[in-house]
N, C-alpha and C. Protein backbone atom coordinates (compact mmCIF):
# COMPACT_ATOMS: atom_id res chain seq x y z
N UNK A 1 68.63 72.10 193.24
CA UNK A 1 67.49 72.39 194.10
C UNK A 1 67.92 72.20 195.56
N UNK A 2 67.62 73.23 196.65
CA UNK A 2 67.72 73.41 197.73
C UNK A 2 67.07 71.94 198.68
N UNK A 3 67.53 71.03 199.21
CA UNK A 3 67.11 70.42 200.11
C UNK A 3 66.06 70.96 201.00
N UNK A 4 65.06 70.69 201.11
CA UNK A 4 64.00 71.06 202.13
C UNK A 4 64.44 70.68 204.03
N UNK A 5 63.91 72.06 204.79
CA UNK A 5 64.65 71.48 206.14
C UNK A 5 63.29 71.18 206.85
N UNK A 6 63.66 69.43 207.68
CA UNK A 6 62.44 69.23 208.29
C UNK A 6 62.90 69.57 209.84
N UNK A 7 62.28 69.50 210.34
CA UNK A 7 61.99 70.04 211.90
C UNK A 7 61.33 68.33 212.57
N UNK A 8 62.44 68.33 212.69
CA UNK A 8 62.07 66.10 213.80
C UNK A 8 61.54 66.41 214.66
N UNK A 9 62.09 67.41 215.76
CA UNK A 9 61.00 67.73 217.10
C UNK A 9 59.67 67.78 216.68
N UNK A 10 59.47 68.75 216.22
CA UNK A 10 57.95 69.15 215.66
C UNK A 10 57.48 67.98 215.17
N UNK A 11 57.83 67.03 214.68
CA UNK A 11 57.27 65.50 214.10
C UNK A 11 57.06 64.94 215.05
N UNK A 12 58.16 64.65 216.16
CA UNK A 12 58.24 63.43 216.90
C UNK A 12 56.95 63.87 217.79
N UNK A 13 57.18 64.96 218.17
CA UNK A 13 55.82 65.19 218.75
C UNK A 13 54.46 65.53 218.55
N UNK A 14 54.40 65.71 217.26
CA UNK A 14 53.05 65.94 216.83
C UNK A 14 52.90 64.42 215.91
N UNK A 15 52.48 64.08 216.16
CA UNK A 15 52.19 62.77 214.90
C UNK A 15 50.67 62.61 214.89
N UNK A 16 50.69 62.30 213.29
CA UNK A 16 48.83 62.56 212.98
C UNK A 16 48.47 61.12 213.48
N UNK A 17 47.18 60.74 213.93
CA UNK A 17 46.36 59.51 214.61
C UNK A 17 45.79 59.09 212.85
N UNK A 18 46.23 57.69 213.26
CA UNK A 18 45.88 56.60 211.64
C UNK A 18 44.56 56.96 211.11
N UNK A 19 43.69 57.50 212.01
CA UNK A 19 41.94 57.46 211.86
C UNK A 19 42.07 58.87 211.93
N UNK A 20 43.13 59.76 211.54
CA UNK A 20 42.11 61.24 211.78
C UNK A 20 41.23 61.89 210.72
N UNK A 21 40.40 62.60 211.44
CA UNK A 21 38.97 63.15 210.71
C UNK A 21 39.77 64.03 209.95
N UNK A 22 38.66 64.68 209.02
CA UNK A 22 39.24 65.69 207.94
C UNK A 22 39.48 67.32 208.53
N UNK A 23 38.71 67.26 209.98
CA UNK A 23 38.80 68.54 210.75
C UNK A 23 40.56 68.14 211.40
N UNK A 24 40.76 66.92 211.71
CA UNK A 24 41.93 66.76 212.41
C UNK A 24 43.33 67.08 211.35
N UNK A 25 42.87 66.49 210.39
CA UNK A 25 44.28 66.04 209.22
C UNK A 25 44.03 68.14 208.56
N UNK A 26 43.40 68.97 208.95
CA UNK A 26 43.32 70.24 208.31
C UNK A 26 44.44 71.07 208.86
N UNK A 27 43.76 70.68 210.67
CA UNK A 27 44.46 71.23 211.80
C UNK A 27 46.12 70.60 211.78
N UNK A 28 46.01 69.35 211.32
CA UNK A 28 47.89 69.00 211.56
C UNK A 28 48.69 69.80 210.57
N UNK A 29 48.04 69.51 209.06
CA UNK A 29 48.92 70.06 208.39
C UNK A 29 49.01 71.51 208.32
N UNK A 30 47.81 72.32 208.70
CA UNK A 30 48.35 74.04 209.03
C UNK A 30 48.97 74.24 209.98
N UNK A 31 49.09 73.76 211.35
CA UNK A 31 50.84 73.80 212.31
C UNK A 31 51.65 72.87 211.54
N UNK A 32 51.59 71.99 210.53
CA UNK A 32 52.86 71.59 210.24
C UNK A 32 53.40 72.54 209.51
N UNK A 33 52.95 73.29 208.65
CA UNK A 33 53.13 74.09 207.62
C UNK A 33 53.99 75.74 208.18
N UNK A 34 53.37 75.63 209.62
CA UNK A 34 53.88 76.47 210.44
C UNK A 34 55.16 76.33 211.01
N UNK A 35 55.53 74.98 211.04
CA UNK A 35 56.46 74.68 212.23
C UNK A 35 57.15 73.68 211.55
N UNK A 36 57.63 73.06 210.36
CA UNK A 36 58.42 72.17 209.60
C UNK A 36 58.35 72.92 208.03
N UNK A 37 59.73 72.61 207.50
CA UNK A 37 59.94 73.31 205.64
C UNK A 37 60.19 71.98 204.90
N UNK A 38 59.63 71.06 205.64
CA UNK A 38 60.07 69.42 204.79
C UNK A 38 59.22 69.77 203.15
N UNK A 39 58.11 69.71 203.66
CA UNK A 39 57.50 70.14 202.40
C UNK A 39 56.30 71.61 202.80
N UNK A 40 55.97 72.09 201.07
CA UNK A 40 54.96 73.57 201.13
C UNK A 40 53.10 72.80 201.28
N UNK A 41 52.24 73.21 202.03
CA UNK A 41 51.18 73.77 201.05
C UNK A 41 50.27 72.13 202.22
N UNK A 42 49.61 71.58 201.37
CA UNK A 42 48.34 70.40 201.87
C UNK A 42 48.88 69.45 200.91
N UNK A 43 48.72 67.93 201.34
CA UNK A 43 48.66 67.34 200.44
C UNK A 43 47.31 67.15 199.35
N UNK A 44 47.62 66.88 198.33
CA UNK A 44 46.39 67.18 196.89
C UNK A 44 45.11 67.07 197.19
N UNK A 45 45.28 65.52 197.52
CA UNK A 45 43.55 64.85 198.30
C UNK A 45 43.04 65.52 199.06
N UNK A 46 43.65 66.40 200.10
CA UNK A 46 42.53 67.12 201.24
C UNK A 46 42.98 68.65 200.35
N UNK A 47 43.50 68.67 200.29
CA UNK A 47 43.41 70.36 198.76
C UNK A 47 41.90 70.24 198.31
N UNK A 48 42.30 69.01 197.51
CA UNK A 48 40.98 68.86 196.39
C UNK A 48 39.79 69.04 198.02
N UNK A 49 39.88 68.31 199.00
CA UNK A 49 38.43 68.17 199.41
C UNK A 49 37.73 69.80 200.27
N UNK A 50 38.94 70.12 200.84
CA UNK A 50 39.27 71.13 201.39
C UNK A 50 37.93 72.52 200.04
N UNK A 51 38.80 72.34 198.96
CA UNK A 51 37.92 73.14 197.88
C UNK A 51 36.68 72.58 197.37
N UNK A 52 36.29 71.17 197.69
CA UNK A 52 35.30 70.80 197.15
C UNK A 52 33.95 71.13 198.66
N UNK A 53 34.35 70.96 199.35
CA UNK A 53 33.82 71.53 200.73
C UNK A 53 33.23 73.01 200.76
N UNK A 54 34.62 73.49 200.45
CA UNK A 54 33.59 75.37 200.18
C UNK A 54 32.44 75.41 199.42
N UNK A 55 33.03 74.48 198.28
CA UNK A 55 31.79 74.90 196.93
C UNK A 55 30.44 74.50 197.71
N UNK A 56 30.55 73.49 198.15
CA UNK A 56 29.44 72.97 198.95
C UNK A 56 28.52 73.63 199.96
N UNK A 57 29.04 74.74 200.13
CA UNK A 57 28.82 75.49 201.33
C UNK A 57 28.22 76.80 200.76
């Protein structure tokens, strides 16, 4: 399996705040997703809430 490539700039300077809201932690990880190949996709927990949110709507 291919090593994943992370992007440190893009980290060092974006770093998520310990308290961020679920609008904040949406917004980090879609430019992270943009701009680092460390890892694909959302992590599970805001996946799951992310989809439990639509239904809601």
């Amino acid at each position: 399996m291919e090593k994943s490539k992370i992007n440190k700039e893009w980290h060092m300077k974006n770093r998520m705040s310990k308290n961020a809201s679920f609008e904040q932690r949406v917004k980090w990880h879609t430019e992270h997703n943009k701009n680092c190949k460390c890892r694909e996709g959302f992590p599970q927990k805001l996946e799951e809430e992310i989809e439990r949110r639509k239904k809601k709507n």
